[in-house]
C-alpha atoms as a PDB file:
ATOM      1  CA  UNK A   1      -9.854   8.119   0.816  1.00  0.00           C
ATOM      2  CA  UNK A   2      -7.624  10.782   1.630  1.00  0.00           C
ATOM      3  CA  UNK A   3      -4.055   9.705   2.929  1.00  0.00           C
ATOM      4  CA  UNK A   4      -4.104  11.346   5.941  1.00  0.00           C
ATOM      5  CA  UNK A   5      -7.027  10.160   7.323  1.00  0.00           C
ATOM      6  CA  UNK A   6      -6.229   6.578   6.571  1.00  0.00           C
ATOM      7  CA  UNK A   7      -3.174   6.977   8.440  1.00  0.00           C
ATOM      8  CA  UNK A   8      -5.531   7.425  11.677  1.00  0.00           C
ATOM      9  CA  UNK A   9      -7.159   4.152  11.335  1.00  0.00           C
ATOM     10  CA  UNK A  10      -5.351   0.695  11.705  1.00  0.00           C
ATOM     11  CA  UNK A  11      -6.405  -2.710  12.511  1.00  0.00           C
ATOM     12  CA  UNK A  12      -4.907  -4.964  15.115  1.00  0.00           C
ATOM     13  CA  UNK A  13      -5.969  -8.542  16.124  1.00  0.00           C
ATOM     14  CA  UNK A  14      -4.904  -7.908  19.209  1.00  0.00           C
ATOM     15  CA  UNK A  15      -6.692  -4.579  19.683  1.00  0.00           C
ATOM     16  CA  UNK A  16     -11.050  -4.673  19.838  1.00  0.00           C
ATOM     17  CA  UNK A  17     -10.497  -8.364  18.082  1.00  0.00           C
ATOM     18  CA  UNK A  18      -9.080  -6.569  14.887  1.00  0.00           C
ATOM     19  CA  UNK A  19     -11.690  -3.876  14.570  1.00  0.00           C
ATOM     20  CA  UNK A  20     -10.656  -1.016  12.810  1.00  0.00           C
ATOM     21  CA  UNK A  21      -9.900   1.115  15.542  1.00  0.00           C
ATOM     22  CA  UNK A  22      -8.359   5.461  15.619  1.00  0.00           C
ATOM     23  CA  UNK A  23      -4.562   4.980  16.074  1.00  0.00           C
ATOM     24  CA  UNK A  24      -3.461   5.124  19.267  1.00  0.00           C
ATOM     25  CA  UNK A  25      -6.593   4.422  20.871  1.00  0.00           C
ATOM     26  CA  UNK A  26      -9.660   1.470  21.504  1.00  0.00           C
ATOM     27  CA  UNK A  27     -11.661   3.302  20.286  1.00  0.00           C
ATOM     28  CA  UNK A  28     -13.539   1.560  17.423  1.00  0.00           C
ATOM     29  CA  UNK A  29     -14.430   3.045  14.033  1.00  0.00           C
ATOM     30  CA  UNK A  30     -18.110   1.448  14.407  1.00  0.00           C
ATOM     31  CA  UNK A  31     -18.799   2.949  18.457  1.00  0.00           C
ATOM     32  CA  UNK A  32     -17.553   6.434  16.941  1.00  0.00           C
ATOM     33  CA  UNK A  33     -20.177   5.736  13.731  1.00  0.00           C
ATOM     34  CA  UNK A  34     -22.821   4.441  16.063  1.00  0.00           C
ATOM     35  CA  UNK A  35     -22.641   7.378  17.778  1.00  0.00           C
ATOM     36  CA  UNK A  36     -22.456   9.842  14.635  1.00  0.00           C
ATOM     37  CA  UNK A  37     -25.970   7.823  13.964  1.00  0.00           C
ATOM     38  CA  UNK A  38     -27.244   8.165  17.664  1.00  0.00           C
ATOM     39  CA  UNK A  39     -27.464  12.104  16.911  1.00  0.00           C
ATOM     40  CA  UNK A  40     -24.236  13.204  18.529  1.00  0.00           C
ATOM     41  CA  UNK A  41     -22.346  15.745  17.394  1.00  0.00           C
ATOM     42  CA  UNK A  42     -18.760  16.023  16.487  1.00  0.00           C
ATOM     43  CA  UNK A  43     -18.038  18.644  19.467  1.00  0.00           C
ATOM     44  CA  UNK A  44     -20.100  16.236  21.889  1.00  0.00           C
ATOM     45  CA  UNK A  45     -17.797  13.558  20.769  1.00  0.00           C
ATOM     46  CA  UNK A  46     -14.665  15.540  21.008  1.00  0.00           C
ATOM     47  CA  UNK A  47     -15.986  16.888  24.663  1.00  0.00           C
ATOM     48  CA  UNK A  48     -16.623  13.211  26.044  1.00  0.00           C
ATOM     49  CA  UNK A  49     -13.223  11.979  24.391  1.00  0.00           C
ATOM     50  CA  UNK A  50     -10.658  14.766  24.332  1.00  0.00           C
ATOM     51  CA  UNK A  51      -7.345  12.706  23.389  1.00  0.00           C
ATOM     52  CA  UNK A  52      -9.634  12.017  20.016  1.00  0.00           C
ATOM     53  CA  UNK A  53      -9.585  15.287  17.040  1.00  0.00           C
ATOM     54  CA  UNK A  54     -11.761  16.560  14.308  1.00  0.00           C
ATOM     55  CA  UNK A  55     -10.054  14.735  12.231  1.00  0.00           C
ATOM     56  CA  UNK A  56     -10.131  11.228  13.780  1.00  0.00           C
ATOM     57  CA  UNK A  57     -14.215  11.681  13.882  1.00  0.00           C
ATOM     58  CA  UNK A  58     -13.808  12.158   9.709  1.00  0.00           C
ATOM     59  CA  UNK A  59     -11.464   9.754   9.240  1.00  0.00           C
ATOM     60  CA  UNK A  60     -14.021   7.105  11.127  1.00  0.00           C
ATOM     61  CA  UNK A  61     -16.413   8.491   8.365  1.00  0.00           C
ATOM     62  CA  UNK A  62     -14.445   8.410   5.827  1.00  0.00           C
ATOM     63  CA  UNK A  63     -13.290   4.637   6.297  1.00  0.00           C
ATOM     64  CA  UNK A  64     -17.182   3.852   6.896  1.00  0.00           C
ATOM     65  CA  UNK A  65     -17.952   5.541   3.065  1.00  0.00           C
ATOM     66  CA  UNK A  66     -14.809   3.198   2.152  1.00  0.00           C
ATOM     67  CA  UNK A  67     -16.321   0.424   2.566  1.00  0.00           C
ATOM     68  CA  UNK A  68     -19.515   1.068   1.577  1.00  0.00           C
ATOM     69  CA  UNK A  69     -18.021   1.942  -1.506  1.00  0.00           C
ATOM     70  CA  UNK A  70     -16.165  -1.415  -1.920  1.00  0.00           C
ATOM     71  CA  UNK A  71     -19.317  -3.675  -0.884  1.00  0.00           C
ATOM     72  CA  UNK A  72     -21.107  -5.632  -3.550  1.00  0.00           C
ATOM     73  CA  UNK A  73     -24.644  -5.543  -3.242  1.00  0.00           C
ATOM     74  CA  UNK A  74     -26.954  -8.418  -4.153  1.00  0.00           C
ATOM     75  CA  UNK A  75     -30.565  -8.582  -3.810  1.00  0.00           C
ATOM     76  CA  UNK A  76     -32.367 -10.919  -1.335  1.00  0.00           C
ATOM     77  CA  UNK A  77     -33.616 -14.129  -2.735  1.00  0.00           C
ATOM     78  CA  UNK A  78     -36.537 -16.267  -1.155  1.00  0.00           C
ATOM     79  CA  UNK A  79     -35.699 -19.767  -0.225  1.00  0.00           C
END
């Protein structure tokens, strides 16, 4: 992930329970994805949050593809 955009996430226990959250904000990386999935756009996110930039909406993407990228995936089994 690009440097620059990791800098705009950080984790605090005492912040959202230690969800990863934009810097300087509470706002989580998961609400910002949820809404990404809910069909908003970037611009209607930047509208309804204006302190928050293009770049803290990819950044939230980014760290998403992270750890998708880091996850080990195993099938199912039945019991």
């Amino acid at each position: 992930m690009d440097s620059s955009l990791i800098n705009r996430i950080t984790i605090d226990p005492k912040i959202l329970v230690g969800k990863p959250v934009i810097r300087g904000t509470r706002i989580s990386v998961e609400f910002i994805v949820d809404l990404l999935a809910a069909g908003w756009t970037h611009e209607q996110i930047l509208t309804s949050y204006p302190h928050l930039s293009e770049q803290d909406v990819r950044a939230c993407l980014a760290y998403a593809a992270e750890l998708l990228h880091e996850m080990e995936i195993r099938p199912l089994t039945a019991a």
